[in-house]
N, C-alpha and C. Protein backbone atom coordinates (compact mmCIF):
# COMPACT_ATOMS: atom_id res chain seq x y z
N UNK A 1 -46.70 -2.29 -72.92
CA UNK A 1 -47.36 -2.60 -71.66
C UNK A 1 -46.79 -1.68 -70.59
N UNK A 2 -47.84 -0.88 -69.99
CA UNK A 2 -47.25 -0.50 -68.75
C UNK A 2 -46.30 -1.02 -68.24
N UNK A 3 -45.15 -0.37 -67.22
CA UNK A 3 -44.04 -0.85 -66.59
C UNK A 3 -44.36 -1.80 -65.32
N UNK A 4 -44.69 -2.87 -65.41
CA UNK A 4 -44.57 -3.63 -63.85
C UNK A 4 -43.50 -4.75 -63.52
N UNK A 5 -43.55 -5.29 -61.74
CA UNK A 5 -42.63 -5.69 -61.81
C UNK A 5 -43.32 -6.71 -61.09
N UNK A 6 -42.40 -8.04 -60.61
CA UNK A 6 -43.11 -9.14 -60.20
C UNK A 6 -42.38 -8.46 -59.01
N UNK A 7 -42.74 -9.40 -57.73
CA UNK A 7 -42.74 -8.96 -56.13
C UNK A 7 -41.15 -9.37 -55.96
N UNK A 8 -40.37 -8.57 -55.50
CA UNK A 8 -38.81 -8.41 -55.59
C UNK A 8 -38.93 -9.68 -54.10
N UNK A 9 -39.44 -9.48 -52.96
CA UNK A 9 -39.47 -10.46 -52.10
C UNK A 9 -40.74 -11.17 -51.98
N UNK A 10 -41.06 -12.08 -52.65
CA UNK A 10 -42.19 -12.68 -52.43
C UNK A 10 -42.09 -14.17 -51.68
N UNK A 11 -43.16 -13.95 -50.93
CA UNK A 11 -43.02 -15.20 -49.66
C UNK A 11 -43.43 -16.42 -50.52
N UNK A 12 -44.56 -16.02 -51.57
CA UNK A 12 -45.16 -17.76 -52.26
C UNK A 12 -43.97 -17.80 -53.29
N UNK A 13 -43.49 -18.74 -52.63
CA UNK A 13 -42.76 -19.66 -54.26
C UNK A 13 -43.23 -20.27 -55.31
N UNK A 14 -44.56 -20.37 -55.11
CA UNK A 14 -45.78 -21.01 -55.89
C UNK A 14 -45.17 -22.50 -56.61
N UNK A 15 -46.10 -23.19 -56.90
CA UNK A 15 -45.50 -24.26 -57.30
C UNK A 15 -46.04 -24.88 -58.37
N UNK A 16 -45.89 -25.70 -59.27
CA UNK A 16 -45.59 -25.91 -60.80
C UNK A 16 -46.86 -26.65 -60.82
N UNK A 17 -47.62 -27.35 -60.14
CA UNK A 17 -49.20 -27.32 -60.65
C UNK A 17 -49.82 -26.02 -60.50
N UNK A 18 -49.91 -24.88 -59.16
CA UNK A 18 -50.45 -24.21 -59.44
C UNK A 18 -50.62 -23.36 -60.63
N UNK A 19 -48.77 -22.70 -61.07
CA UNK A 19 -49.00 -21.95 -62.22
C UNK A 19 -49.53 -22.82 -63.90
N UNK A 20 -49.46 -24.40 -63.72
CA UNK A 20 -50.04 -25.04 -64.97
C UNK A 20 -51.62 -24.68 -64.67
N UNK A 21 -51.98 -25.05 -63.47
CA UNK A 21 -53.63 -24.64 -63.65
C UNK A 21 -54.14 -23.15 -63.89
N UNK A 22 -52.89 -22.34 -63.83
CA UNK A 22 -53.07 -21.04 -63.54
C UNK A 22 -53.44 -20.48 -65.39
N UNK A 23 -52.30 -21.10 -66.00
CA UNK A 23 -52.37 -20.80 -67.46
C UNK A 23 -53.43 -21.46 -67.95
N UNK A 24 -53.91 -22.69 -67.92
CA UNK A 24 -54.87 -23.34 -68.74
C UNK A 24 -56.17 -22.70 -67.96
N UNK A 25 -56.36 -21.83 -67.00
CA UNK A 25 -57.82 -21.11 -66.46
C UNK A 25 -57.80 -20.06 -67.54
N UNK A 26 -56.54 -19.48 -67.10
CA UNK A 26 -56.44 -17.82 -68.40
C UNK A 26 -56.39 -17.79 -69.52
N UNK A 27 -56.24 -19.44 -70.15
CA UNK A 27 -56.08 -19.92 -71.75
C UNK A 27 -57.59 -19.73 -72.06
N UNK A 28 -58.38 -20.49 -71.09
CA UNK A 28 -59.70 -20.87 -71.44
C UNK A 28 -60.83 -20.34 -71.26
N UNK A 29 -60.64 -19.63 -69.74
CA UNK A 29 -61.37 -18.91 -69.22
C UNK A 29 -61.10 -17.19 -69.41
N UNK A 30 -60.49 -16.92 -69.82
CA UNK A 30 -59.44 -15.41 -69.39
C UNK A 30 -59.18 -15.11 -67.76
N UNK A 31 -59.19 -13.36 -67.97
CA UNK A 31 -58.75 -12.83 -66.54
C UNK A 31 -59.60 -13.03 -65.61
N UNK A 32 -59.42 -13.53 -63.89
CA UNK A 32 -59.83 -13.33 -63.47
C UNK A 32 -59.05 -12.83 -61.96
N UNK A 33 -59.77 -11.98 -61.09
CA UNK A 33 -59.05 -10.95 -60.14
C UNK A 33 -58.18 -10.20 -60.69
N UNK A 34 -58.02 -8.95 -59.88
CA UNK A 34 -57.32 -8.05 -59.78
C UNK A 34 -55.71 -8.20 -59.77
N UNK A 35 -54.61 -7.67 -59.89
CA UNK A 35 -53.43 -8.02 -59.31
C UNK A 35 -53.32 -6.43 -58.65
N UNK A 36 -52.56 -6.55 -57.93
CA UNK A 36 -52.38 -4.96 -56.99
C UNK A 36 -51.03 -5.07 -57.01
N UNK A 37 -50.47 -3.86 -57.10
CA UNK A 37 -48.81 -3.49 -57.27
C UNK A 37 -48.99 -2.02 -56.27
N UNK A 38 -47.37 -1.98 -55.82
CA UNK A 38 -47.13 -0.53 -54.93
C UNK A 38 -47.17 0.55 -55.48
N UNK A 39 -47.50 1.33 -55.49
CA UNK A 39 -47.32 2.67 -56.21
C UNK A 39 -46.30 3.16 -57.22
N UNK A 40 -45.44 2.10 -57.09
CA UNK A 40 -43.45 2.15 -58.03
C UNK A 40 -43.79 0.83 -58.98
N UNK A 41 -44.69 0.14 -58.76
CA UNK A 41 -45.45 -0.91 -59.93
C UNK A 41 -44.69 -2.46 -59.37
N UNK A 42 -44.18 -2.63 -58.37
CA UNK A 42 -43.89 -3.80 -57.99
C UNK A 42 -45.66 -4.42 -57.79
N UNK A 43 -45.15 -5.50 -57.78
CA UNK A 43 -46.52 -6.46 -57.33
C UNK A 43 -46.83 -6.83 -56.39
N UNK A 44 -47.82 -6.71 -55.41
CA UNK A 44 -48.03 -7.19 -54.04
C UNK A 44 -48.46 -8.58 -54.07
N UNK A 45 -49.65 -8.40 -55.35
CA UNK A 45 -50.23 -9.69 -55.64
C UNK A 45 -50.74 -9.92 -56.52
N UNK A 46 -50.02 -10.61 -57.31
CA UNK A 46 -49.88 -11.40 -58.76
C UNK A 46 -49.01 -11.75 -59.25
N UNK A 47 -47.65 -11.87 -58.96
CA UNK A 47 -46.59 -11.71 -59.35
C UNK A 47 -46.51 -12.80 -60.82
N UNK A 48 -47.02 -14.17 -59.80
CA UNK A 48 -47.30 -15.04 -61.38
C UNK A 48 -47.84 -15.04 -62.22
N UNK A 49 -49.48 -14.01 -62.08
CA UNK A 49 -50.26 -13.39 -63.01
C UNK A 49 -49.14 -12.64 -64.06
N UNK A 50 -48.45 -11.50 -63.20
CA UNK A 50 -47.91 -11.04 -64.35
C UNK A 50 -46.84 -11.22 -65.39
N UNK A 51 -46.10 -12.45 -64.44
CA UNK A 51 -45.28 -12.96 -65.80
C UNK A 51 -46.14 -14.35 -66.77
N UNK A 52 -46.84 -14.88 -66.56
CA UNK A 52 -48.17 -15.35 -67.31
C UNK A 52 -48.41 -14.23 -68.25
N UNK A 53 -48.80 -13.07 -68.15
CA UNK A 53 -49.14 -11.80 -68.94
C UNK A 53 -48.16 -11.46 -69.88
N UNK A 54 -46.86 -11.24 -69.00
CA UNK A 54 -45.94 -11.04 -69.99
C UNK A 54 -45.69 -12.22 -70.94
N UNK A 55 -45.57 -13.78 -70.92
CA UNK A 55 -45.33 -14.40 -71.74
C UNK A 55 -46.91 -14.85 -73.34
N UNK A 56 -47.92 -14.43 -72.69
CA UNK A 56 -48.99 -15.44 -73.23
C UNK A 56 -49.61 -13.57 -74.08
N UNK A 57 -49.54 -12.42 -73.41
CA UNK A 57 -50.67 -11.83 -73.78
C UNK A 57 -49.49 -10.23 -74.32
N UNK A 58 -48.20 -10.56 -74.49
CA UNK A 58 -47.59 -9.57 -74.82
C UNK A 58 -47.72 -8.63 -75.59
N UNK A 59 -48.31 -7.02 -75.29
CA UNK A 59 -48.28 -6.10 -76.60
C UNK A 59 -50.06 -5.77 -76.07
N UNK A 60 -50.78 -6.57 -75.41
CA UNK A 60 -51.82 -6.13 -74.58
C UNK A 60 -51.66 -5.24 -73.07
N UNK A 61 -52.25 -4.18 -73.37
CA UNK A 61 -51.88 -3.11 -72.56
C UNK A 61 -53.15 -3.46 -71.18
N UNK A 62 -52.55 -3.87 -69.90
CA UNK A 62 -53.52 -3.84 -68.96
C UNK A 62 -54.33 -2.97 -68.04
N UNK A 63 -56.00 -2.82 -67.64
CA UNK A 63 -56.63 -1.65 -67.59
C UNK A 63 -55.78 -1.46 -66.09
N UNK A 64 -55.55 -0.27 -66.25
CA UNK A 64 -55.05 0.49 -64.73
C UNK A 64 -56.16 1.29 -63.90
N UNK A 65 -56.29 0.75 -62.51
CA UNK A 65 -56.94 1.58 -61.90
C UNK A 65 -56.13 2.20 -60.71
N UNK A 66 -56.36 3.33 -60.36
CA UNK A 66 -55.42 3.47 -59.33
C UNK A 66 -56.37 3.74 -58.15
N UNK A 67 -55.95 2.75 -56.64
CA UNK A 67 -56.72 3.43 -55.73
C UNK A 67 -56.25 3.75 -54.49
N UNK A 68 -56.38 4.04 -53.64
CA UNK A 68 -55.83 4.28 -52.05
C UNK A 68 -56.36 2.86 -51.32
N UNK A 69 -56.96 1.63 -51.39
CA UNK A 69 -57.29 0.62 -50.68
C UNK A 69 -58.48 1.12 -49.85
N UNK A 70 -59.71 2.17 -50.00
CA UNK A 70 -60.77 2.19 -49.28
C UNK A 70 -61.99 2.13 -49.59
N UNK A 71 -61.69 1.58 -50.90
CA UNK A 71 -63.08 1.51 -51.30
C UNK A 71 -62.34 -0.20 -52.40
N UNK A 72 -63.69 -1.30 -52.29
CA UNK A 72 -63.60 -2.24 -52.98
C UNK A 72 -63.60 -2.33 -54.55
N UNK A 73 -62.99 -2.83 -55.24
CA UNK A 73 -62.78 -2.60 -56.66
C UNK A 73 -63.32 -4.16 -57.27
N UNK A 74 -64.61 -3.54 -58.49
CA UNK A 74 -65.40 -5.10 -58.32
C UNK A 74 -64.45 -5.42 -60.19
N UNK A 75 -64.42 -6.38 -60.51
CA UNK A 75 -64.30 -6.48 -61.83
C UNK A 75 -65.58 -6.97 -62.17
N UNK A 76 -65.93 -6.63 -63.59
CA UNK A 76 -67.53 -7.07 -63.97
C UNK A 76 -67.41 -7.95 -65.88
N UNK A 77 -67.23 -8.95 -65.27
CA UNK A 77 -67.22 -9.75 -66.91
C UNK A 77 -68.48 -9.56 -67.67
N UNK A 78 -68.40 -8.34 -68.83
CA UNK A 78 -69.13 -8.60 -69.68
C UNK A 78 -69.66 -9.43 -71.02
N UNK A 79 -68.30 -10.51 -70.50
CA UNK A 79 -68.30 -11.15 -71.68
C UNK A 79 -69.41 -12.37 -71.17
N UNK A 80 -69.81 -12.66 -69.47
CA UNK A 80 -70.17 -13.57 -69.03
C UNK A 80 -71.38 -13.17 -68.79
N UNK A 81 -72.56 -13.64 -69.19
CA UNK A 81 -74.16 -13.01 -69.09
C UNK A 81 -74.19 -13.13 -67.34
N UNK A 82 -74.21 -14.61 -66.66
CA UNK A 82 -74.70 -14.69 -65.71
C UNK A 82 -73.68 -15.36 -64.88
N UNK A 83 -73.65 -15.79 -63.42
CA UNK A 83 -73.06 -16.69 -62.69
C UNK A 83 -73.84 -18.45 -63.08
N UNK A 84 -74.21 -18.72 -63.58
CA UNK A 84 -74.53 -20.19 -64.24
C UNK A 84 -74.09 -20.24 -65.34
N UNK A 85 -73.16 -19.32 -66.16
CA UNK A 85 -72.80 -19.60 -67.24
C UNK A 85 -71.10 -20.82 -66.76
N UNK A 86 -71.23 -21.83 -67.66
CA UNK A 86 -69.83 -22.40 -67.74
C UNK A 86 -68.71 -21.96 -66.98
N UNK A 87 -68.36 -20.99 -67.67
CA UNK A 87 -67.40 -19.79 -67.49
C UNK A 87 -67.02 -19.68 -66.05
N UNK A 88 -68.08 -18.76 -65.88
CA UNK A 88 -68.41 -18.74 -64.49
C UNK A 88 -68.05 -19.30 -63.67
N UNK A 89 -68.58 -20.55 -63.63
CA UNK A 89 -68.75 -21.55 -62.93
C UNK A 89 -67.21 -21.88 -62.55
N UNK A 90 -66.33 -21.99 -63.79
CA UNK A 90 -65.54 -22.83 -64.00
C UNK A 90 -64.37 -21.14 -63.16
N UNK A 91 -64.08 -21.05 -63.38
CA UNK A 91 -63.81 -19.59 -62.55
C UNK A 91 -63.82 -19.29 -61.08
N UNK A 92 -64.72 -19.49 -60.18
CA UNK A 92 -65.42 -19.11 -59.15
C UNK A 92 -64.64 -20.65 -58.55
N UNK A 93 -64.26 -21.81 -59.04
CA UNK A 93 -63.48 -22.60 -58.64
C UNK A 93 -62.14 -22.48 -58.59
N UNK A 94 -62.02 -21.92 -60.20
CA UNK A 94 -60.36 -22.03 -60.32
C UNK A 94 -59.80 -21.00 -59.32
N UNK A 95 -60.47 -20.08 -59.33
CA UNK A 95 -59.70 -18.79 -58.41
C UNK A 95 -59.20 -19.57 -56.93
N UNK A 96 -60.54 -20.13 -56.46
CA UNK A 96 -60.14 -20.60 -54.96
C UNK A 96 -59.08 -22.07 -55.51
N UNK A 97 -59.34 -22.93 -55.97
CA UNK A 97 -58.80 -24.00 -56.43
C UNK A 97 -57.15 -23.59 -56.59
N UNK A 98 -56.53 -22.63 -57.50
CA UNK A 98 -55.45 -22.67 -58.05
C UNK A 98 -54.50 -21.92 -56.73
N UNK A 99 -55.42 -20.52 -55.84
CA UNK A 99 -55.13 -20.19 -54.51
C UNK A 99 -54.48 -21.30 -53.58
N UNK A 100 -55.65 -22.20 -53.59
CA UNK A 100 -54.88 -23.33 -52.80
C UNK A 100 -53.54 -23.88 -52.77
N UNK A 101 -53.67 -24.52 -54.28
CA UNK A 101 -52.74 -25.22 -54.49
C UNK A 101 -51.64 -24.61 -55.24
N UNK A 102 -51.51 -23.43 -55.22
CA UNK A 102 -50.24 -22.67 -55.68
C UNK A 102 -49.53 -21.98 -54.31
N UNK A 103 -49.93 -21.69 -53.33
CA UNK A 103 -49.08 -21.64 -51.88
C UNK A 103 -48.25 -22.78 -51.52
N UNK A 104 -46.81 -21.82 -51.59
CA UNK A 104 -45.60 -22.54 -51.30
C UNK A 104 -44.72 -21.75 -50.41
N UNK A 105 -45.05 -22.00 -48.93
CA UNK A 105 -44.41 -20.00 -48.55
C UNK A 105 -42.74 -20.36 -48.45
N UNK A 106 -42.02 -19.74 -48.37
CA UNK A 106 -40.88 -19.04 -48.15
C UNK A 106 -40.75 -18.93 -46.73
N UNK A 107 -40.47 -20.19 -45.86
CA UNK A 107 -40.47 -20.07 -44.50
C UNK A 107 -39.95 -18.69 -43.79
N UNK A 108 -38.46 -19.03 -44.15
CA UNK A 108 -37.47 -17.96 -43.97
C UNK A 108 -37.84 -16.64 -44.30
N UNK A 109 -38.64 -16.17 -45.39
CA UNK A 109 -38.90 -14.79 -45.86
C UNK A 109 -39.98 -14.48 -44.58
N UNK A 110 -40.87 -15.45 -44.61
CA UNK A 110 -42.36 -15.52 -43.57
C UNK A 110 -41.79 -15.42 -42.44
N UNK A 111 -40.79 -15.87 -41.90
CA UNK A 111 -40.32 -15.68 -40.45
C UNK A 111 -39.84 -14.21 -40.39
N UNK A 112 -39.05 -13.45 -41.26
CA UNK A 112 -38.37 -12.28 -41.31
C UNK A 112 -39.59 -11.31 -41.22
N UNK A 113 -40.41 -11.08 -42.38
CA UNK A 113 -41.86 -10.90 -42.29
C UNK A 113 -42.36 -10.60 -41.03
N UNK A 114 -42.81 -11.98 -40.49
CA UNK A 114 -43.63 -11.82 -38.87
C UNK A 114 -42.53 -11.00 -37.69
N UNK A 115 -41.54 -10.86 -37.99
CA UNK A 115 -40.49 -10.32 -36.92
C UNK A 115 -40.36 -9.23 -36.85
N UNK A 116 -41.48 -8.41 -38.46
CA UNK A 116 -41.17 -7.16 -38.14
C UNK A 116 -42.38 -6.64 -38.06
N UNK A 117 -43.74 -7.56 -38.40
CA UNK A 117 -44.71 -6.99 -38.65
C UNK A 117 -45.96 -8.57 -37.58
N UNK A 118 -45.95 -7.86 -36.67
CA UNK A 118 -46.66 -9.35 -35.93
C UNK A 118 -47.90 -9.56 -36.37
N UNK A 119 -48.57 -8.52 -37.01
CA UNK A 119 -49.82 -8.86 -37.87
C UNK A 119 -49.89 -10.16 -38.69
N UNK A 120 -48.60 -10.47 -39.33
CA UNK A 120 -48.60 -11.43 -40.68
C UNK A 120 -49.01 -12.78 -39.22
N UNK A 121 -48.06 -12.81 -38.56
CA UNK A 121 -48.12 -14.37 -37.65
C UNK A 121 -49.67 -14.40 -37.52
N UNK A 122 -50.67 -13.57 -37.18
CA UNK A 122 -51.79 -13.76 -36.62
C UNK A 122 -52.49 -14.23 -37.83
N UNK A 123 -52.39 -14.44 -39.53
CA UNK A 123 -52.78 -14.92 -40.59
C UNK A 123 -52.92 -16.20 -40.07
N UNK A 124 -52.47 -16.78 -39.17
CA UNK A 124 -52.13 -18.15 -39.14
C UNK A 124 -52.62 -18.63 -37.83
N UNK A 125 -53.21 -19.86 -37.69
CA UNK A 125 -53.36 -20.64 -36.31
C UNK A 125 -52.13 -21.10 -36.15
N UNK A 126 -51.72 -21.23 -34.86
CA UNK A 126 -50.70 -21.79 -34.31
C UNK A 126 -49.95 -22.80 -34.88
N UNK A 127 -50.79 -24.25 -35.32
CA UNK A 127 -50.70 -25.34 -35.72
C UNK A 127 -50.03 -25.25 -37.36
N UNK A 128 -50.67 -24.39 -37.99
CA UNK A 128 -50.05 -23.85 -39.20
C UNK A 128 -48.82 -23.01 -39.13
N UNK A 129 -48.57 -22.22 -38.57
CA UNK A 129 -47.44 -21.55 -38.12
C UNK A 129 -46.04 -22.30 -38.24
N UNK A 130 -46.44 -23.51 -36.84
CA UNK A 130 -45.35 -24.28 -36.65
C UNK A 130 -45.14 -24.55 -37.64
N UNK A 131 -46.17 -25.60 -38.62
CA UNK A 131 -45.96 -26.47 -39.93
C UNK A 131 -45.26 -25.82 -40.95
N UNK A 132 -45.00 -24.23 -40.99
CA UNK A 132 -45.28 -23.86 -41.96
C UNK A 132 -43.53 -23.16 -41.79
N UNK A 133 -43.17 -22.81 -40.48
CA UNK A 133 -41.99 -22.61 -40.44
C UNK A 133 -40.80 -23.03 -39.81
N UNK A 134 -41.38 -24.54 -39.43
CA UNK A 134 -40.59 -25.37 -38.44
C UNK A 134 -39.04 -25.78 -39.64
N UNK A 135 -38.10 -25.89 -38.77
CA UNK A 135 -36.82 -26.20 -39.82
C UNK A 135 -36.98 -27.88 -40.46
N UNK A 136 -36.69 -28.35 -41.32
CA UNK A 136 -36.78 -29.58 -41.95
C UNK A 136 -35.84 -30.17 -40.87
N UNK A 137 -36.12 -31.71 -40.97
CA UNK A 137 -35.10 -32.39 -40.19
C UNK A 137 -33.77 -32.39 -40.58
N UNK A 138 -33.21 -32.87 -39.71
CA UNK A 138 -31.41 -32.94 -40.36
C UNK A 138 -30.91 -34.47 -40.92
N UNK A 139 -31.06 -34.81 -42.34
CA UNK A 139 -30.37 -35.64 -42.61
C UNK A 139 -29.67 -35.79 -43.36
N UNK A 140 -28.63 -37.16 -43.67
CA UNK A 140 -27.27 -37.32 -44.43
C UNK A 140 -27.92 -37.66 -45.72
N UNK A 141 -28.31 -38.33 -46.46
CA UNK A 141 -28.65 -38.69 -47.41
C UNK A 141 -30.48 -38.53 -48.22
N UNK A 142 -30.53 -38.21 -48.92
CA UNK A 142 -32.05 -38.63 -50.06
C UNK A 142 -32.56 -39.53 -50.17
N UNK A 143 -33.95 -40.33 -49.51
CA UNK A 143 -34.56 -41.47 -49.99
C UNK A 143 -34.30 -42.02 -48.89
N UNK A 144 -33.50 -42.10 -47.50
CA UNK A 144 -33.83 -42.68 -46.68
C UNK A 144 -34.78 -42.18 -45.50
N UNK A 145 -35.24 -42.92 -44.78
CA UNK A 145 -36.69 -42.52 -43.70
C UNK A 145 -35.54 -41.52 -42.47
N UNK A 146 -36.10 -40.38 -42.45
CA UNK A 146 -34.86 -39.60 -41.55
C UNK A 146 -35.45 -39.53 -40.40
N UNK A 147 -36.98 -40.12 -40.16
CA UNK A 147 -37.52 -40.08 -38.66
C UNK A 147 -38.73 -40.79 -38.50
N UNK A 148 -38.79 -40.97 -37.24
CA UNK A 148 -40.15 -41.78 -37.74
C UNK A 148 -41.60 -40.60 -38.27
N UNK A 149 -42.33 -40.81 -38.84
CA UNK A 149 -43.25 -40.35 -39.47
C UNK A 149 -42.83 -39.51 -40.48
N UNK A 150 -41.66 -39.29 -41.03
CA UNK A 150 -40.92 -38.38 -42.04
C UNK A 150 -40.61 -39.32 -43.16
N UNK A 151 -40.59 -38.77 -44.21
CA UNK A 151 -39.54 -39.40 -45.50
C UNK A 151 -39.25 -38.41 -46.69
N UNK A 152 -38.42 -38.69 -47.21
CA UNK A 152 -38.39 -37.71 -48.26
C UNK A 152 -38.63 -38.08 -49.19
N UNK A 153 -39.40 -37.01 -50.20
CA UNK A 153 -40.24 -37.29 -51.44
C UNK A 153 -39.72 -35.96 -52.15
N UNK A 154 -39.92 -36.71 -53.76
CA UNK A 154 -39.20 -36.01 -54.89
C UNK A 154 -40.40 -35.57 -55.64
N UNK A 155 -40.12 -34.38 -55.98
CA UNK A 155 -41.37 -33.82 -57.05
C UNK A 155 -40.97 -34.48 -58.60
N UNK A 156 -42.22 -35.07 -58.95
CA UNK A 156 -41.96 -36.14 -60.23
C UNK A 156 -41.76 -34.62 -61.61
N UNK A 157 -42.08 -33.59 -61.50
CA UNK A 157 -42.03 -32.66 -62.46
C UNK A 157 -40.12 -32.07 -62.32
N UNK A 158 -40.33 -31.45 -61.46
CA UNK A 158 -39.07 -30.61 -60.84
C UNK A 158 -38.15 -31.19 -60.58
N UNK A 159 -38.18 -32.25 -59.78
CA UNK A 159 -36.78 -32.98 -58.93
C UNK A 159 -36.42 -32.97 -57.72
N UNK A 160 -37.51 -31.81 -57.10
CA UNK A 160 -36.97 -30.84 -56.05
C UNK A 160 -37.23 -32.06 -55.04
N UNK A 161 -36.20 -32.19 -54.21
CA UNK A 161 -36.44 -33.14 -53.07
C UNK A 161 -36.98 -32.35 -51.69
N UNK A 162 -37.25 -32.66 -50.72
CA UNK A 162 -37.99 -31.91 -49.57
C UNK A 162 -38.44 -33.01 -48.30
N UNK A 163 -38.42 -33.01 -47.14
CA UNK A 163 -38.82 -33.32 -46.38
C UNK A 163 -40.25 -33.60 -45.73
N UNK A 164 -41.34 -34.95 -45.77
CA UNK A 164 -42.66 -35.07 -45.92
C UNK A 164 -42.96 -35.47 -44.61
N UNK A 165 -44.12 -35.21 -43.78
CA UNK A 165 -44.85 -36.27 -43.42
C UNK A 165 -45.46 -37.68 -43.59
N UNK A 166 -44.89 -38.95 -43.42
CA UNK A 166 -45.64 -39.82 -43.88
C UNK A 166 -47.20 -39.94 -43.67
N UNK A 167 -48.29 -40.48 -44.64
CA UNK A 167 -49.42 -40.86 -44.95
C UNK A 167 -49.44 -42.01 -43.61
């Protein structure tokens, strides 16, 4: 396989439903989108695509296109007759679907990010911004209510504890 690399600083931490929905789309469905890497083969975007690749499709060599970013690059499934096929269908969801729910940003990376490049902050409405890089509250212990409308909740897969909004 060509030499690539996953994104040395990547802001999505992605998170453990997205990459499960991510594999059972590419199990069932195959490839879908592009991944784009820098010119030195780091990844801008795919990083989880490509270690998915490396574990599931190893010894398959991936098509390389190389471009300068000015002209759009379409992929064309010939394996899929039409957009009403299953496939399709099932695709044209997962892409936006697994997008969703695999963003996990990297506050701290995203703050460093916008500090040098004010373009990235403008990705964002205000309201998201805050949410997205406000510091967690400060508390002593796990499992107790650390504010009002806060609590902390445990990921039933991972363990990972984190700071919530209450419902």
């Amino acid at each position: 396989m060509t030499k690539f690399i996953p994104q040395v600083k990547n802001v999505n931490q992605h998170t453990q439903r997205g990459l499960g929905l991510l594999e059972k789309s590419v199990q069932r469905d195959g490839w879908i989108d592009a991944q784009t890497t820098a010119a030195d083969g780091e990844m801008i975007s795919g990083s989880a695509r490509l270690e998915l690749a490396e574990d599931k499709f190893s010894g398959v060599e991936p098509i390389v296109i190389e471009s300068d970013g000015t002209r759009p690059i379409i992929v064309k499934r010939m394996d899929i007759p039409n957009a009403d096929d299953p496939r399709a269908r099932r695709l044209s969801v997962a892409a936006n679907q697994i997008t969703s729910v695999d963003w996990s940003p990297d506050a701290e990376l995203l703050k460093e990010w916008a500090g040098e490049d004010d373009a990235i902050k403008q990705l964002f409405r205000d309201d998201e911004w805050t949410e997205i890089t406000q510091a967690p509250p400060d508390f002593k212990e796990y499992g107790e209510d650390i504010a009002d409308g806060i609590e902390v909740c445990e990921c039933p897969t991972c363990g990972h504890k984190h700071a919530a909004k209450k419902d």
